[in-house]
Protein backbone atom coordinates (compact mmCIF):
# COMPACT_ATOMS: atom_id res chain seq x y z
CA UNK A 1 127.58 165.96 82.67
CA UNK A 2 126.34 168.80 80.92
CA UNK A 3 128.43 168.75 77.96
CA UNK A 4 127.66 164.74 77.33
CA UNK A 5 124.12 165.72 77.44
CA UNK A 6 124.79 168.86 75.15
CA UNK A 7 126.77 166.32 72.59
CA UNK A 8 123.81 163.70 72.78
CA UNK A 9 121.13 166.39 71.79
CA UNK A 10 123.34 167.42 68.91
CA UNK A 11 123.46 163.71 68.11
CA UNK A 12 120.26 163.26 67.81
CA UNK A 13 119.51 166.43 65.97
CA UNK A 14 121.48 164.53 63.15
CA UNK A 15 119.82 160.85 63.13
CA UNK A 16 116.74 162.79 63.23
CA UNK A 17 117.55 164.93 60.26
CA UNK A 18 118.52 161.89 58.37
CA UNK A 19 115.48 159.70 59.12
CA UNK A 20 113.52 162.59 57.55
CA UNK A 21 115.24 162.92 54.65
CA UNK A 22 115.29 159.55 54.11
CA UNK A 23 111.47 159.52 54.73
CA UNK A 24 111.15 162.45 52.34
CA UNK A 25 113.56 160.66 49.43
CA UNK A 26 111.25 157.63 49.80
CA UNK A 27 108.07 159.39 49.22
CA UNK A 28 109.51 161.35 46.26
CA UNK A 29 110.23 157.89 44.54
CA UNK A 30 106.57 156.67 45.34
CA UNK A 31 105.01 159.41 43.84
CA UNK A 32 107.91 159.60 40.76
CA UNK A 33 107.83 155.59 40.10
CA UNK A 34 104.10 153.99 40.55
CA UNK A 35 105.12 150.65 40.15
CA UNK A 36 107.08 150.72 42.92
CA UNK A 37 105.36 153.40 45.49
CA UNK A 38 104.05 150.28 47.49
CA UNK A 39 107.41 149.01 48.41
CA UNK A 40 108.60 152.89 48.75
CA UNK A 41 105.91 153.70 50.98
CA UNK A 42 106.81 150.18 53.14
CA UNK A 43 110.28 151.03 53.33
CA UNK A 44 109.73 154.53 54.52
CA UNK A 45 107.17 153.65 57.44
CA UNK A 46 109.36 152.23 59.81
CA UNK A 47 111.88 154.76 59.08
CA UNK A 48 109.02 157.28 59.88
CA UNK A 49 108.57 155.48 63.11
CA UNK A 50 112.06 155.60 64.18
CA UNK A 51 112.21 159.38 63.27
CA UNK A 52 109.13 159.95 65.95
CA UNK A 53 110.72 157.96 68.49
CA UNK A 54 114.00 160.02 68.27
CA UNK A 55 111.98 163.40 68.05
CA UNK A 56 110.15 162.11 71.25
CA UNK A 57 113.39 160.93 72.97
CA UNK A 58 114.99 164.30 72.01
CA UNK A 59 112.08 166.41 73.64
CA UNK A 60 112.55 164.17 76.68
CA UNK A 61 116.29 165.02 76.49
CA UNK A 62 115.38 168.80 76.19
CA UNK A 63 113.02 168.86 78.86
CA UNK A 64 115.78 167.48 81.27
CA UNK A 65 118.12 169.43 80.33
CA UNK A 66 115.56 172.73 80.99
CA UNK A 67 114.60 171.30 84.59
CA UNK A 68 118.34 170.84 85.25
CA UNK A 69 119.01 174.41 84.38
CA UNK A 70 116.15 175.97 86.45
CA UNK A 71 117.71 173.57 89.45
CA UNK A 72 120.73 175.33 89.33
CA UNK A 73 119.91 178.56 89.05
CA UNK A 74 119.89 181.00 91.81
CA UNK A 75 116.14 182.36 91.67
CA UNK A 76 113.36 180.55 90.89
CA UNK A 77 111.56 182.47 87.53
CA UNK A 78 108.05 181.53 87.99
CA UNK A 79 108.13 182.63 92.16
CA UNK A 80 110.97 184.84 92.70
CA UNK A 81 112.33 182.47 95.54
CA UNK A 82 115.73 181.25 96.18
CA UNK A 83 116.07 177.46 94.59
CA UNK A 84 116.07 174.57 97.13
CA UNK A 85 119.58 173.76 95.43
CA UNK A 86 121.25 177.38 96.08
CA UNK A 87 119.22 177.85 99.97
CA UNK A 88 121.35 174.50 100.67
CA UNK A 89 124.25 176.36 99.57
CA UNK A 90 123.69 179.81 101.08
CA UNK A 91 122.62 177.85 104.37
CA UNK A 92 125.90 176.10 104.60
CA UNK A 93 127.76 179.25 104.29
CA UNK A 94 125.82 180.95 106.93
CA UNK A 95 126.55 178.19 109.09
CA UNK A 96 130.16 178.75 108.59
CA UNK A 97 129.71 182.58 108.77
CA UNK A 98 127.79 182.42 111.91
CA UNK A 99 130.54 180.35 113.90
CA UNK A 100 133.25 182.49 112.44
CA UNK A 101 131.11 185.54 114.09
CA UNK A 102 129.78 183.88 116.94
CA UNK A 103 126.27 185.13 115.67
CA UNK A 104 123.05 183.20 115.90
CA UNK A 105 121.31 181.99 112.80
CA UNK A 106 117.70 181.22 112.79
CA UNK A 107 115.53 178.95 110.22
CA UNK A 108 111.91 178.82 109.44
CA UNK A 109 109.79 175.96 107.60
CA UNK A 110 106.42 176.75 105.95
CA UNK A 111 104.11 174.04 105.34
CA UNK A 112 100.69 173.98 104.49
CA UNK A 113 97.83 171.90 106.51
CA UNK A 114 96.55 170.95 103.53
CA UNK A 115 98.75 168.79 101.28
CA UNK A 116 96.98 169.79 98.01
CA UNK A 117 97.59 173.56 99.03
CA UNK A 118 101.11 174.95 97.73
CA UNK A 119 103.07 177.83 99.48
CA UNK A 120 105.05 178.62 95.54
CA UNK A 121 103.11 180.99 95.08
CA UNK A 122 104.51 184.34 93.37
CA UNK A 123 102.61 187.05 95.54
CA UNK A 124 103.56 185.61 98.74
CA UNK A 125 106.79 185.01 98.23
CA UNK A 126 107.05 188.70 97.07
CA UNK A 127 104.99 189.43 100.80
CA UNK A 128 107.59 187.38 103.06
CA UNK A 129 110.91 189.25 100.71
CA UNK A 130 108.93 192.65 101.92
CA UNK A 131 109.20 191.41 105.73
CA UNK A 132 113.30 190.32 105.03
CA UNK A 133 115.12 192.82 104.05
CA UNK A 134 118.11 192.50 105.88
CA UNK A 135 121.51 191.22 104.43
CA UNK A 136 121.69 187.34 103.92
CA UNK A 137 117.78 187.11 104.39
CA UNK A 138 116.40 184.59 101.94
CA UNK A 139 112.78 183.29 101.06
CA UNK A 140 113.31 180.10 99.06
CA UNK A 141 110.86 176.79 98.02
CA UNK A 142 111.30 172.98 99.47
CA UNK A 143 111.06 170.55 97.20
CA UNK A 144 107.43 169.40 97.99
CA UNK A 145 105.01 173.20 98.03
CA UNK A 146 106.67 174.41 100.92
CA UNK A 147 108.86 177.45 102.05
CA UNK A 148 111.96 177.93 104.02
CA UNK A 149 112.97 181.24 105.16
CA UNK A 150 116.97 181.82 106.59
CA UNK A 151 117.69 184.32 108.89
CA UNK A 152 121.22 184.71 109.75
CA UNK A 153 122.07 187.07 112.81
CA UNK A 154 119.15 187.19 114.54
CA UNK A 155 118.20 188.03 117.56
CA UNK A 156 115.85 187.20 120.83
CA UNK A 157 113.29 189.06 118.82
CA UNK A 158 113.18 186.24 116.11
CA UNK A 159 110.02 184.90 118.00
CA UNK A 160 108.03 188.12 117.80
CA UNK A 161 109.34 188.41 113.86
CA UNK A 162 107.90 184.49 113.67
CA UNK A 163 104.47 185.07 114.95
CA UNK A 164 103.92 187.96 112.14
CA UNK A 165 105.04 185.84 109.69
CA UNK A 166 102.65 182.96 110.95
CA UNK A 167 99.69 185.73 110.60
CA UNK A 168 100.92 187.04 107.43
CA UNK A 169 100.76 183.49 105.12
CA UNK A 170 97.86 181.90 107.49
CA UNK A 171 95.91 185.26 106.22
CA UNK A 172 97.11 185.30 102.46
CA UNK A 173 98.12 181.72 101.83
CA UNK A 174 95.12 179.65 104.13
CA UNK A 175 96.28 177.48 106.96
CA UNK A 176 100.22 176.85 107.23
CA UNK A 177 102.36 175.54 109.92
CA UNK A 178 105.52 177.52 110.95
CA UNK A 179 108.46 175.49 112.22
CA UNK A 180 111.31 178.30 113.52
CA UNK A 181 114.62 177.30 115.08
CA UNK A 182 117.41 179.31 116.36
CA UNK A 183 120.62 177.56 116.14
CA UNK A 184 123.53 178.61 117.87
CA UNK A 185 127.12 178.74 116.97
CA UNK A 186 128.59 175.41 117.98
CA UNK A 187 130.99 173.25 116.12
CA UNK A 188 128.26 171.31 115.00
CA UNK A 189 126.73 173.84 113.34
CA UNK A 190 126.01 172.30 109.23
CA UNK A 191 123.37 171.63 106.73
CA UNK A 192 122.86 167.79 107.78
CA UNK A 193 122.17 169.24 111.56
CA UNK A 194 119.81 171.56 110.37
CA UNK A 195 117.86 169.71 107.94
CA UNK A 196 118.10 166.71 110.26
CA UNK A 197 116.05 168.64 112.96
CA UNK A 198 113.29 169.90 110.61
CA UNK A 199 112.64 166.41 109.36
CA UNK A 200 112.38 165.65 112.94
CA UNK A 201 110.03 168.59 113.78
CA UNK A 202 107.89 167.57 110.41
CA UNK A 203 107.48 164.03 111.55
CA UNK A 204 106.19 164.70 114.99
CA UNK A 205 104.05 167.47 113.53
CA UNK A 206 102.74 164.53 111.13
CA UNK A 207 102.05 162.34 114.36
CA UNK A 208 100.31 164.70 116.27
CA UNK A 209 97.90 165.19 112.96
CA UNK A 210 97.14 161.69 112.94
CA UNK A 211 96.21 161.96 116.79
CA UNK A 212 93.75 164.84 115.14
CA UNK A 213 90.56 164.46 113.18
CA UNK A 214 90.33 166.89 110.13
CA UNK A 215 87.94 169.17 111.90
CA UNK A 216 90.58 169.74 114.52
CA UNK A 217 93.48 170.18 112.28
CA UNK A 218 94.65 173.83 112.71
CA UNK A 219 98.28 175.53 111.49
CA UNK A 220 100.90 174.76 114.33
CA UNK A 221 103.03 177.87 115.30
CA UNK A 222 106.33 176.41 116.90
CA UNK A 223 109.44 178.25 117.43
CA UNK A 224 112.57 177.24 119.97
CA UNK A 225 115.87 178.35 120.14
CA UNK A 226 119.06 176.53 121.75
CA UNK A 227 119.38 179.45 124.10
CA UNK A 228 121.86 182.56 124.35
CA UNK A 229 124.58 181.95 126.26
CA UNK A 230 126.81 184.79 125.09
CA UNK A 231 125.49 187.98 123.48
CA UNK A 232 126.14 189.46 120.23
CA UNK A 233 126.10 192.41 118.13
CA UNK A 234 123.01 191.53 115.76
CA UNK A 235 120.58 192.97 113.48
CA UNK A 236 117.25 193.52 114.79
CA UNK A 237 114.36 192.32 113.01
């Protein structure tokens, strides 16, 4: 898909090159013939308009393209965060890793109360890395002005580690829910089931605020675990 979009933008770097030429030619014979720089000028208006529509398409094309490319890439440059494209990636391997290991992984959501507030923010994201520092820890954005935060390997201590992080953005970032979930290692254990629960946890969080008037709205810290059934060598947090 790239390289079609690669070979239209060189595509219309040419029609667009001609159209102005073709302008230009036209206005050189106006202002060489005067009898005929009516008809010249005519002739080369619509031309003139076509060349603006391609130079608007082609900016169009260019800003895609751009937006695709920052989508793909690994770290976001304005924030510092993981993408929301490569956190679905590194998520799905640590589901994989953490059944191979029989090691816990744990996942936190950060949304603000406020939907006009927005959690991409470059400072705190450089707080939360501070606070993760272990291997596989990642701070990345959601696709609205959220954050998610993956912890793989955790341990009961993920709780305690939650409740600082809850302070932490609450104090820097105004009022934000935390949604934390340990999942264990069972077969089950994928993107879908993971991203399937949050949505669930975001929609009853969304229900309850409706219950709420605005006075009463206040950041919601919730985090639950599917248990420990078996333990495991871990990192502490």
């Amino acid at each position: 898909m790239g390289d079609k979009r690669l070979d239209r933008e060189a595509q219309y770097w040419k029609v667009t090159s001609v159209l102005l030429l073709t302008v230009a030619a036209l206005v050189v014979a106006a202002l060489s013939v005067p009898q005929f720089s009516t008809e010249a000028l005519l002739a080369a208006l619509p031309v003139a308009i076509s060349a603006l529509f391609v130079i608007r398409t082609h900016r169009a094309l260019v800003a895609q393209l751009q937006a695709e490319l920052e989508r793909q890439l690994p770290i976001d440059s304005g924030t510092g965060a993981t993408t929301l494209l490569w956190f679905q990636h590194m998520l799905e391997q640590e589901c994989r890793r953490a059944m191979r290991e029989f090691s816990p992984v744990s996942v936190m959501r950060l949304l603000p109360v406020n939907a006009t507030n927005s959690l991409h923010n470059a400072d705190l994201v450089e707080a939360m890395q501070k606070r993760m520092t272990r291997p596989g820890d990642l701070v990345a954005l959601d696709d609205a002005r959220g954050l998610w935060l993956l912890l793989p390997a955790t341990n009961e201590s993920v709780s305690a580690f939650a409740e600082r992080i809850f302070q932490v953005v609450n104090q820097q970032a105004g009022a934000t829910h935390l949604l934390c979930y340990t999942f264990q290692p069972t077969a089950d254990l994928n993107l879908t089931k993971v991203t399937d629960l949050f949505a669930q946890f975001e929609l009853e969080l969304h229900d309850d605020k409706k219950t709420r008037s605005k006075s009463q709205s206040e950041p919601v810290l919730r985090c639950e675990s599917e248990g420990f059934d078996m333990p495991s060598v871990t990192y502490s947090l």
